[in-house]
N, C-alpha and C. Protein backbone atom coordinates (compact mmCIF):
# COMPACT_ATOMS: atom_id res chain seq x y z
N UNK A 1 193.09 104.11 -100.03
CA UNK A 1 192.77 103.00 -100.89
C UNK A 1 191.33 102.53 -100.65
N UNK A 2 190.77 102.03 -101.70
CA UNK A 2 189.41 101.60 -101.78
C UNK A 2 189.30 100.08 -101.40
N UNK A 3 188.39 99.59 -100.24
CA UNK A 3 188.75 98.38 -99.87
C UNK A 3 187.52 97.80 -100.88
N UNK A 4 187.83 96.25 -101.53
CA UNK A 4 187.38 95.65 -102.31
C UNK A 4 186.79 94.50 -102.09
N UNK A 5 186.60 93.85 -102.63
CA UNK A 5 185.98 92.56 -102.62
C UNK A 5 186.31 91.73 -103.61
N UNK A 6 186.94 90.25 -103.37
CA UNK A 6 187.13 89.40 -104.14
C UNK A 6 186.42 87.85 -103.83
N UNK A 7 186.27 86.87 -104.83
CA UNK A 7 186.20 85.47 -104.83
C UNK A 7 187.39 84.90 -104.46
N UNK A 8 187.10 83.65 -104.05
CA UNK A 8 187.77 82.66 -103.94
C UNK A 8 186.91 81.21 -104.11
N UNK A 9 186.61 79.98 -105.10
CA UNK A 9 186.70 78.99 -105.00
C UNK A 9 187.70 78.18 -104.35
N UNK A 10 187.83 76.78 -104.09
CA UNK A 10 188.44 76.20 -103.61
C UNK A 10 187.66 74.98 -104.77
N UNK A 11 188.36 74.47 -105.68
CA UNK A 11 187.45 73.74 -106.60
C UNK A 11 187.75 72.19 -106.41
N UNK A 12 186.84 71.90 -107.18
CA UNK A 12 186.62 69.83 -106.38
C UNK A 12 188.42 69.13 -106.34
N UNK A 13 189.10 69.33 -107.13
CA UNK A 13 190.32 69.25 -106.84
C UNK A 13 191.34 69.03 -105.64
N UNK A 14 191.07 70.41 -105.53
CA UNK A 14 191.30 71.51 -103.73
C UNK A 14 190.58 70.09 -102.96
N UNK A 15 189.62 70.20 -103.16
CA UNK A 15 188.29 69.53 -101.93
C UNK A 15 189.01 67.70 -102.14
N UNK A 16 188.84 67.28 -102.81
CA UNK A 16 189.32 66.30 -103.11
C UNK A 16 190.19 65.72 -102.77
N UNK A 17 191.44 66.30 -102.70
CA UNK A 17 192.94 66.14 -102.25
C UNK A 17 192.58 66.82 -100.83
N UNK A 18 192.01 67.42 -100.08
CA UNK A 18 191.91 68.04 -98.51
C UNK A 18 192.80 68.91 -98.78
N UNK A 19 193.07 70.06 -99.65
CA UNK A 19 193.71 71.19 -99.88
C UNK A 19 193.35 72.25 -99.06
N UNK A 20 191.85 71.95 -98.59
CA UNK A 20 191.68 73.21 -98.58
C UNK A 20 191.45 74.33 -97.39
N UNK A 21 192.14 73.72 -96.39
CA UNK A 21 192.72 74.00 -95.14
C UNK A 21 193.91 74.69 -95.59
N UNK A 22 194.92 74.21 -96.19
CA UNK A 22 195.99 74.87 -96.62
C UNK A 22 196.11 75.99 -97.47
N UNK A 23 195.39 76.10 -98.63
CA UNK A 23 194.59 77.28 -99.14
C UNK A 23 193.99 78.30 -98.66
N UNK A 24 193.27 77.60 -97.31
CA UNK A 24 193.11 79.12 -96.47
C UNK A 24 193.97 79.37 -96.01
N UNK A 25 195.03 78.84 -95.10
CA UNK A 25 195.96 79.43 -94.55
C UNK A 25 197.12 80.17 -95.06
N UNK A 26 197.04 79.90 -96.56
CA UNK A 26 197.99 80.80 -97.34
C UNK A 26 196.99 82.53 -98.09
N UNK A 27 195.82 82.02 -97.89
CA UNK A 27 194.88 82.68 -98.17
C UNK A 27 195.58 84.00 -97.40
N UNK A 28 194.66 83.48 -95.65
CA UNK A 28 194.78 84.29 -94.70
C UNK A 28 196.13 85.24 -94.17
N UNK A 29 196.95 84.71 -95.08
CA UNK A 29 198.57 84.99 -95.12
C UNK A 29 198.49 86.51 -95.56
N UNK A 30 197.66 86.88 -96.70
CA UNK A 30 196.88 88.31 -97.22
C UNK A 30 196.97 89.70 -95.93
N UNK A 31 196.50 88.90 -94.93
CA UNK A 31 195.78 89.66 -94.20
C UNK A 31 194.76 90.67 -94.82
N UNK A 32 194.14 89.69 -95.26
CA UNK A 32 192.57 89.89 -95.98
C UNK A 32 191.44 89.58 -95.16
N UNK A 33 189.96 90.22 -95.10
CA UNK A 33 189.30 89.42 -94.00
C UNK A 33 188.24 88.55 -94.82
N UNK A 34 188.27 87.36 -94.69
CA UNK A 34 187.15 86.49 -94.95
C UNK A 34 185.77 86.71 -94.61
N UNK A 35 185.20 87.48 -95.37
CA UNK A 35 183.52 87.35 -95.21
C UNK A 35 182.54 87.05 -95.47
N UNK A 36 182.70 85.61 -96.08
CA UNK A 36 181.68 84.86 -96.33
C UNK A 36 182.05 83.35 -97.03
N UNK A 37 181.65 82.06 -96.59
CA UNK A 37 182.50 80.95 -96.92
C UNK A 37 180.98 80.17 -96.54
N UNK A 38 181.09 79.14 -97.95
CA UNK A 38 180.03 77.94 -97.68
C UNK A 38 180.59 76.90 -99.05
N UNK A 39 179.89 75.64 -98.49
CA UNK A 39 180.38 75.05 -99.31
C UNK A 39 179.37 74.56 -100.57
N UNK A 40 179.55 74.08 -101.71
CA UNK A 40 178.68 74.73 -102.52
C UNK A 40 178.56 73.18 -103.68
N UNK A 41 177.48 72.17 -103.82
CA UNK A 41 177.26 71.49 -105.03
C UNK A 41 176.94 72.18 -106.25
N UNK A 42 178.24 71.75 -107.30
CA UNK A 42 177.79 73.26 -108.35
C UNK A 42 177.49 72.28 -109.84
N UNK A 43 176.15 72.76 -109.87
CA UNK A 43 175.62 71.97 -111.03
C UNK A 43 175.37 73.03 -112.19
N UNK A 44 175.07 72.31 -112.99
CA UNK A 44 175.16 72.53 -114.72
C UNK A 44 175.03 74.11 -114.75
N UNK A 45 173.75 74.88 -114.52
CA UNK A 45 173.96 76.25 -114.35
C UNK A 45 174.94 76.90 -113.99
N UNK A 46 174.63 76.77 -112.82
CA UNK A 46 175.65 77.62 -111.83
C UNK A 46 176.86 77.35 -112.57
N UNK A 47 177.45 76.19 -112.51
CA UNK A 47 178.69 76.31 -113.50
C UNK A 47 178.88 76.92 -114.69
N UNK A 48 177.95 77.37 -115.58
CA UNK A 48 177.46 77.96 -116.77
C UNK A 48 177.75 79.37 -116.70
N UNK A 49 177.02 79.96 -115.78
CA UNK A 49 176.65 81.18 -115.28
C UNK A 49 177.67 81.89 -115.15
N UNK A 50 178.62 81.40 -113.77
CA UNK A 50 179.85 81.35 -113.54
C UNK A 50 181.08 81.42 -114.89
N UNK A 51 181.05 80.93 -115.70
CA UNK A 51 182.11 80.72 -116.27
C UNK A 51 181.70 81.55 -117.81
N UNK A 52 180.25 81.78 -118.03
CA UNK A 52 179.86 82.35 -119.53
C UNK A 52 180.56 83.32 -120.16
N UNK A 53 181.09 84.34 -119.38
CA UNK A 53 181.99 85.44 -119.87
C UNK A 53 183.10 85.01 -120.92
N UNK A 54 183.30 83.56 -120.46
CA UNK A 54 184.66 82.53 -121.02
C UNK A 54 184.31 81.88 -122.43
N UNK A 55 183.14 81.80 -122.52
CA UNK A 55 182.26 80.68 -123.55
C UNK A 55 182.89 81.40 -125.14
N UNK A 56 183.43 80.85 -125.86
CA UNK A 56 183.83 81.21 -127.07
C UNK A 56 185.30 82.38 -127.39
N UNK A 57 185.67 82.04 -125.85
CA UNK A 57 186.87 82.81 -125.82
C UNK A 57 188.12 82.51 -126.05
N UNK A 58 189.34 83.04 -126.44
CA UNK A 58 190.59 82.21 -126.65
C UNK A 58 190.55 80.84 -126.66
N UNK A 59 191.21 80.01 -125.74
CA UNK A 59 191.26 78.56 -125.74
C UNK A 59 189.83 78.32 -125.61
N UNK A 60 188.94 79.07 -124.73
CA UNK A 60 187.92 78.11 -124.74
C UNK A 60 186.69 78.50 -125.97
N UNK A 61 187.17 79.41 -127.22
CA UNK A 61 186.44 79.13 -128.41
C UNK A 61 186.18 77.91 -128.97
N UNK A 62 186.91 76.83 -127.98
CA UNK A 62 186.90 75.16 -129.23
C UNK A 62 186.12 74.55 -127.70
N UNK A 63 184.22 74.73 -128.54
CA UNK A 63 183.65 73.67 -127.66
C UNK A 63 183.67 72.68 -126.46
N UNK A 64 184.67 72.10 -127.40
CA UNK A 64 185.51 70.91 -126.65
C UNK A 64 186.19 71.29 -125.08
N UNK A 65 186.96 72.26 -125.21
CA UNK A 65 187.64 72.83 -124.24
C UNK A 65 186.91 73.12 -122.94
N UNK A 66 185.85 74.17 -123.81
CA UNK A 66 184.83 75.29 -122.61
C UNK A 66 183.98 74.01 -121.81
N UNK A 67 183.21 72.54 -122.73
CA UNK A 67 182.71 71.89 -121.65
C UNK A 67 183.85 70.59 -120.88
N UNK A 68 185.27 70.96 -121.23
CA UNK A 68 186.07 70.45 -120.13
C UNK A 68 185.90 71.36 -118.67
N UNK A 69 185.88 72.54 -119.07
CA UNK A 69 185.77 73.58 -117.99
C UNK A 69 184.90 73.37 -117.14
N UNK A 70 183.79 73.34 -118.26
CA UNK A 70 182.37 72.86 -116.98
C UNK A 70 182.55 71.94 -116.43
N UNK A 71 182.82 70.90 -116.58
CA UNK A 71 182.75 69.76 -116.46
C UNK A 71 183.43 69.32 -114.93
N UNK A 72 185.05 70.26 -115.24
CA UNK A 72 185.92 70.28 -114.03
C UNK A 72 185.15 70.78 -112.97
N UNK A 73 184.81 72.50 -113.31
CA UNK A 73 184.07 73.06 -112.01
C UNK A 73 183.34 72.09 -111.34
N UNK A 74 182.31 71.53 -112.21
CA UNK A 74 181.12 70.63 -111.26
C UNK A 74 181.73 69.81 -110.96
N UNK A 75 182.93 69.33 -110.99
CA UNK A 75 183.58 68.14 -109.91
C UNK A 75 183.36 66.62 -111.01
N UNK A 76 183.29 66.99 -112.79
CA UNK A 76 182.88 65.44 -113.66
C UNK A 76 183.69 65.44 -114.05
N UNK A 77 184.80 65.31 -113.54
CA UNK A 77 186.34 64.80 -114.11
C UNK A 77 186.66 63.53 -114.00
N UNK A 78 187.95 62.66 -114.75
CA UNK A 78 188.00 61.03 -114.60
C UNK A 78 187.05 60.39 -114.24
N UNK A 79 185.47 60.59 -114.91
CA UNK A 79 184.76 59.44 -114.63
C UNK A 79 184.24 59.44 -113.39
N UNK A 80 184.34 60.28 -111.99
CA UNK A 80 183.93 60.36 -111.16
C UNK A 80 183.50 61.57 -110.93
N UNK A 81 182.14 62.12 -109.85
CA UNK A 81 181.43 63.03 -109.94
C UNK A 81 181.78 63.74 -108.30
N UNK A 82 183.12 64.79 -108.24
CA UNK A 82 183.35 65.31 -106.90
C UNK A 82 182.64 67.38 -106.96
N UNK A 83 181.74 67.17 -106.74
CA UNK A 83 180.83 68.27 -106.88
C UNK A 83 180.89 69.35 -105.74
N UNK A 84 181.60 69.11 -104.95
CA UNK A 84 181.80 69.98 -103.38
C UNK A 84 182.77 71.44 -104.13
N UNK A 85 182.51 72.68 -103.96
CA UNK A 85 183.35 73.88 -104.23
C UNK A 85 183.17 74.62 -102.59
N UNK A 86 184.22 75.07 -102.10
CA UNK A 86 184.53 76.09 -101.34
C UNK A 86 184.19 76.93 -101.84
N UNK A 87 183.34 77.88 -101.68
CA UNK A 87 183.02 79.44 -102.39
C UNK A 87 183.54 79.99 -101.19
N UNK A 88 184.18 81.45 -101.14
CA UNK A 88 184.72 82.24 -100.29
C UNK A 88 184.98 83.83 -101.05
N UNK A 89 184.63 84.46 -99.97
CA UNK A 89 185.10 85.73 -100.28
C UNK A 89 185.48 86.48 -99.13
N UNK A 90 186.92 87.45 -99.92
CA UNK A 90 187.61 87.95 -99.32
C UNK A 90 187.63 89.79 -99.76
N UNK A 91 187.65 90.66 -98.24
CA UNK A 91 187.53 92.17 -98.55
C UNK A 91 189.13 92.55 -97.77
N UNK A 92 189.49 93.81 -98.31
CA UNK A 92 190.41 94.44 -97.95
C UNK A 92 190.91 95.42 -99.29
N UNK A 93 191.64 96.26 -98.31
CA UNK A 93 192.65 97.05 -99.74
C UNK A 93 193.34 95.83 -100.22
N UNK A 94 193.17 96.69 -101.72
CA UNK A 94 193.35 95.51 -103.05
C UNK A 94 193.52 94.22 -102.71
N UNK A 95 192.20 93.70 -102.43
CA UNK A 95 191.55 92.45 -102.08
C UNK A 95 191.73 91.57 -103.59
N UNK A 96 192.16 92.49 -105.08
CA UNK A 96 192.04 91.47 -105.82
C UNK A 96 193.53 91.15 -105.80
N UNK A 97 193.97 91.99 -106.06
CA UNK A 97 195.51 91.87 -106.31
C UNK A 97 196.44 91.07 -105.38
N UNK A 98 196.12 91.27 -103.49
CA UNK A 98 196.59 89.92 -102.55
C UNK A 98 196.07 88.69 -102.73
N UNK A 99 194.51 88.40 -103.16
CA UNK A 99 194.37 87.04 -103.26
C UNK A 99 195.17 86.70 -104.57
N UNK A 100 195.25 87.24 -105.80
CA UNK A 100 195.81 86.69 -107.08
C UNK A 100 197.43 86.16 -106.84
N UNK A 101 197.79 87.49 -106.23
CA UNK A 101 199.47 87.14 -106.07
C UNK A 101 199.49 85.90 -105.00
N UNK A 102 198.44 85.23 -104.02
CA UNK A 102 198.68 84.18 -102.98
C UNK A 102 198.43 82.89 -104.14
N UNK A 103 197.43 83.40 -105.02
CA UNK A 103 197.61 81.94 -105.54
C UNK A 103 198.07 81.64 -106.65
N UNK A 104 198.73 82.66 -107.27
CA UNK A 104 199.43 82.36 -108.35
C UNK A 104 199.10 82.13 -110.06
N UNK A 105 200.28 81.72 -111.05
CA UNK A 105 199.60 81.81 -112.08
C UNK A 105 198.40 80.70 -112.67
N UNK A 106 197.86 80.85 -113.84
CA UNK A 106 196.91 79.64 -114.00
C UNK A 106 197.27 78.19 -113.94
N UNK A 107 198.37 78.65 -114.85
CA UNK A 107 199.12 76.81 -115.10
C UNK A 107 200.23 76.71 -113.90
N UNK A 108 200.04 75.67 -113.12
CA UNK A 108 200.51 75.80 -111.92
C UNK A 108 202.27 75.90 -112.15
N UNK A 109 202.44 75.12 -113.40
CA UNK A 109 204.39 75.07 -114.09
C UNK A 109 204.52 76.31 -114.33
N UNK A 110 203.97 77.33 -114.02
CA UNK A 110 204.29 78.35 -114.48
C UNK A 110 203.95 79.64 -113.32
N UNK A 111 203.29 78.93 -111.91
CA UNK A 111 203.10 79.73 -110.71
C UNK A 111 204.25 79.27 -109.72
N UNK A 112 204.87 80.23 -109.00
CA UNK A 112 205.96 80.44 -108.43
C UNK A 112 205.67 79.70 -106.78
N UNK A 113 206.36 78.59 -106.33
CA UNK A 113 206.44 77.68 -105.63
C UNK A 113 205.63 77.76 -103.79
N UNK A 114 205.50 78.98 -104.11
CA UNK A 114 205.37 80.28 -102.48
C UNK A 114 203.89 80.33 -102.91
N UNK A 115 202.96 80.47 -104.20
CA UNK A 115 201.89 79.95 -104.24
C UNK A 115 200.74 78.82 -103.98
N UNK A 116 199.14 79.07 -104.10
CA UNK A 116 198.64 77.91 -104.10
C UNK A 116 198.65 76.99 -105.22
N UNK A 117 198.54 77.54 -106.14
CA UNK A 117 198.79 76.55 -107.78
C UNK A 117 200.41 76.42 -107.59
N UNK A 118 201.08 76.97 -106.93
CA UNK A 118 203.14 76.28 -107.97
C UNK A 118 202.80 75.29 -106.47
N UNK A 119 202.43 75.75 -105.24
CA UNK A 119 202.58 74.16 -104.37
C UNK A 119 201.44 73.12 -104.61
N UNK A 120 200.53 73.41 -104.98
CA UNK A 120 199.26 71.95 -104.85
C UNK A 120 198.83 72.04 -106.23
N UNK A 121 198.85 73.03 -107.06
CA UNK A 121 198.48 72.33 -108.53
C UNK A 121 199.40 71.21 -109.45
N UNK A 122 198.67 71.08 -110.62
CA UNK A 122 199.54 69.69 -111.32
C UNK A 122 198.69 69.86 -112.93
N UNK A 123 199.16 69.72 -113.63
CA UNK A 123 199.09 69.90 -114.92
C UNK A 123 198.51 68.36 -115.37
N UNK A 124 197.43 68.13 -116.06
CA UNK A 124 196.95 66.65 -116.05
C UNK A 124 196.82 67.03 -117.75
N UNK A 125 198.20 66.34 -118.57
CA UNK A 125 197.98 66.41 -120.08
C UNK A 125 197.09 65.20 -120.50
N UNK A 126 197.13 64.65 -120.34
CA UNK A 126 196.42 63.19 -120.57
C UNK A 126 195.12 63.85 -120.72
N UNK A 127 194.60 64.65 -119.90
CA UNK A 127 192.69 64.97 -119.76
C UNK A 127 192.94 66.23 -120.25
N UNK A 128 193.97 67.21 -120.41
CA UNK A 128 194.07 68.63 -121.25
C UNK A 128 193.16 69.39 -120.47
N UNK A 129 193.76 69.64 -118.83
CA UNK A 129 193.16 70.31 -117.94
C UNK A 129 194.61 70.83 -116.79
N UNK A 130 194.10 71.82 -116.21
CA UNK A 130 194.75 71.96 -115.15
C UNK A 130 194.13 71.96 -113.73
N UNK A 131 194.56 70.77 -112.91
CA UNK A 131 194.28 70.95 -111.63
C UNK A 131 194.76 71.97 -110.44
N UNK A 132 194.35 72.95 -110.70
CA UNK A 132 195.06 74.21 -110.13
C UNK A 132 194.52 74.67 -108.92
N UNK A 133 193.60 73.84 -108.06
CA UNK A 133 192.98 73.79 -106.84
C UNK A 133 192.20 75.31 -106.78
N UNK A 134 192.23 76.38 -107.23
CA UNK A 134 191.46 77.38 -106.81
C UNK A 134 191.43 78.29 -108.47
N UNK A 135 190.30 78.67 -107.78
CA UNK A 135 189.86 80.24 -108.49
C UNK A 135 189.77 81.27 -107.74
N UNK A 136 190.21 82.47 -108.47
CA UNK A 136 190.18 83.51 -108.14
C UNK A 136 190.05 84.64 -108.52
N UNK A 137 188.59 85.70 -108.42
CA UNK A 137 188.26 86.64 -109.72
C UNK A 137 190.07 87.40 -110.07
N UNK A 138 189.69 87.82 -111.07
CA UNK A 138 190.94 88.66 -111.99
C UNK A 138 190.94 90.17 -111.87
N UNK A 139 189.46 91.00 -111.06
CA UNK A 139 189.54 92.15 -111.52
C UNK A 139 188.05 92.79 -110.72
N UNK A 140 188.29 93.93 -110.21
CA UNK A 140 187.27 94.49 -109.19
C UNK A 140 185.57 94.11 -109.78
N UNK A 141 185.43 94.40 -111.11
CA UNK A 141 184.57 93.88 -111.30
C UNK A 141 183.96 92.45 -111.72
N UNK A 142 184.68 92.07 -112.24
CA UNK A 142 184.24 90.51 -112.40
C UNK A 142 184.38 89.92 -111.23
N UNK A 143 184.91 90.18 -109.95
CA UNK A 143 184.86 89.78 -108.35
C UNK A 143 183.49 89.81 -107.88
N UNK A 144 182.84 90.90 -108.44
CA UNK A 144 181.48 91.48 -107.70
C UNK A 144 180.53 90.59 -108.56
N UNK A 145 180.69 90.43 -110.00
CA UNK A 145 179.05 89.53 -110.78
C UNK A 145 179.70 87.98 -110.17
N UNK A 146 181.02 87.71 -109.83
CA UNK A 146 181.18 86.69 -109.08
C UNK A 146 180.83 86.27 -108.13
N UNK A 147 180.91 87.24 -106.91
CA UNK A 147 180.27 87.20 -105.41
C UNK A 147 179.02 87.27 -105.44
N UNK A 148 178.19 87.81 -106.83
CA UNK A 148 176.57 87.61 -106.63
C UNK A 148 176.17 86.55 -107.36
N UNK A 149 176.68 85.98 -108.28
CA UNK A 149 176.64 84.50 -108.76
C UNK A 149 176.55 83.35 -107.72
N UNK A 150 177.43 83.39 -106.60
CA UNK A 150 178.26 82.34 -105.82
C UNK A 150 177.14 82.77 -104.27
N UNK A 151 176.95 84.30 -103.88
CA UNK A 151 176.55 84.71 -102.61
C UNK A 151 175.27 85.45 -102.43
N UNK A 152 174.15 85.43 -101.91
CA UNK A 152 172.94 85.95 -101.91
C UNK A 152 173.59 87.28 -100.65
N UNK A 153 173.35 88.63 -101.05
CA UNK A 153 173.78 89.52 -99.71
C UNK A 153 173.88 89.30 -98.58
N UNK A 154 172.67 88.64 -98.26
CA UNK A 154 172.77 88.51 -96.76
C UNK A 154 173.70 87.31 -95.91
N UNK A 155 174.23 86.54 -97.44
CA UNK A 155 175.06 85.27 -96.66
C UNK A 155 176.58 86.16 -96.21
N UNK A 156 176.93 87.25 -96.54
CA UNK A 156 178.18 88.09 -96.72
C UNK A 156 178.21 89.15 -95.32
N UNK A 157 179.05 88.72 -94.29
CA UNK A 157 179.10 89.27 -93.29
C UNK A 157 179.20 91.56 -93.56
N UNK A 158 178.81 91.98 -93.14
CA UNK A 158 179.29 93.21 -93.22
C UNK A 158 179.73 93.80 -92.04
């Protein structure tokens, strides 16, 4: 097997609520190795950058939606500005596929309880968001324009 490389956020949410101790430790549950973790103020770009692949896509084709997205990442949710992200990345055989299955599906009512979204996420209809405490790339390559978005090489242990 080809060992990989994946993301992990821990998003203002996570940070917010002190999730994110517990997130690693379900993380580390993988037996995945963590090689590289900082914590990260993520402003207007970077949030942009990060998420552009998304811009005019399914749900987030309706404007409205895609700058809820931004908005969440950078931590401008309810009126208050919590801007702190855990960036992390994790290598191992199928490094994408153990972090995805640890944290489960998007909408946390719909991720299975043994996860990080079915235990610490929460569905907030009122704001038409999900607080789902983490991200996590979907796929060998969108992991990698992720980890160079989020990580300069040399911050990434080898």
């Amino acid at each position: 097997m080809a060992i990989e490389r994946t993301l992990v956020l821990i998003k203002p949410d996570g940070m917010q609520r002190h999730l994110a101790g517990l997130a690693i430790d379900r993380l580390d549950n993988t037996h995945l190795e963590m090689v590289a973790a900082k914590v990260v103020s993520v402003d207007e770009k970077l949030a942009r950058t990060h998420y552009a692949l998304l811009e005019g896509q399914g749900v987030f084709a309706d404007k409205a939606m895609y700058d809820k997205l931004i908005n969440f990442i950078k931590g401008d949710y309810h009126g208050v500005s919590k801007r702190r992200v855990l960036a992390l990345v994790y290598q191992g055989e199928n490094a994408v596929k153990g972090i995805r299955a640890a944290v489960g599906a998007t909408n946390p009512e719909d991720a299975s309880p043994d996860t990080i979204r079915g235990a610490f996420g929460r569905v907030c209809r009122k704001h038409g968001y999900y607080e789902n405490v983490v991200h996590a790339s979907g796929n060998v390559e969108e992991a990698e324009r992720e980890i160079n978005i989020w990580f300069k090489p040399e911050e990434i242990v080898k």
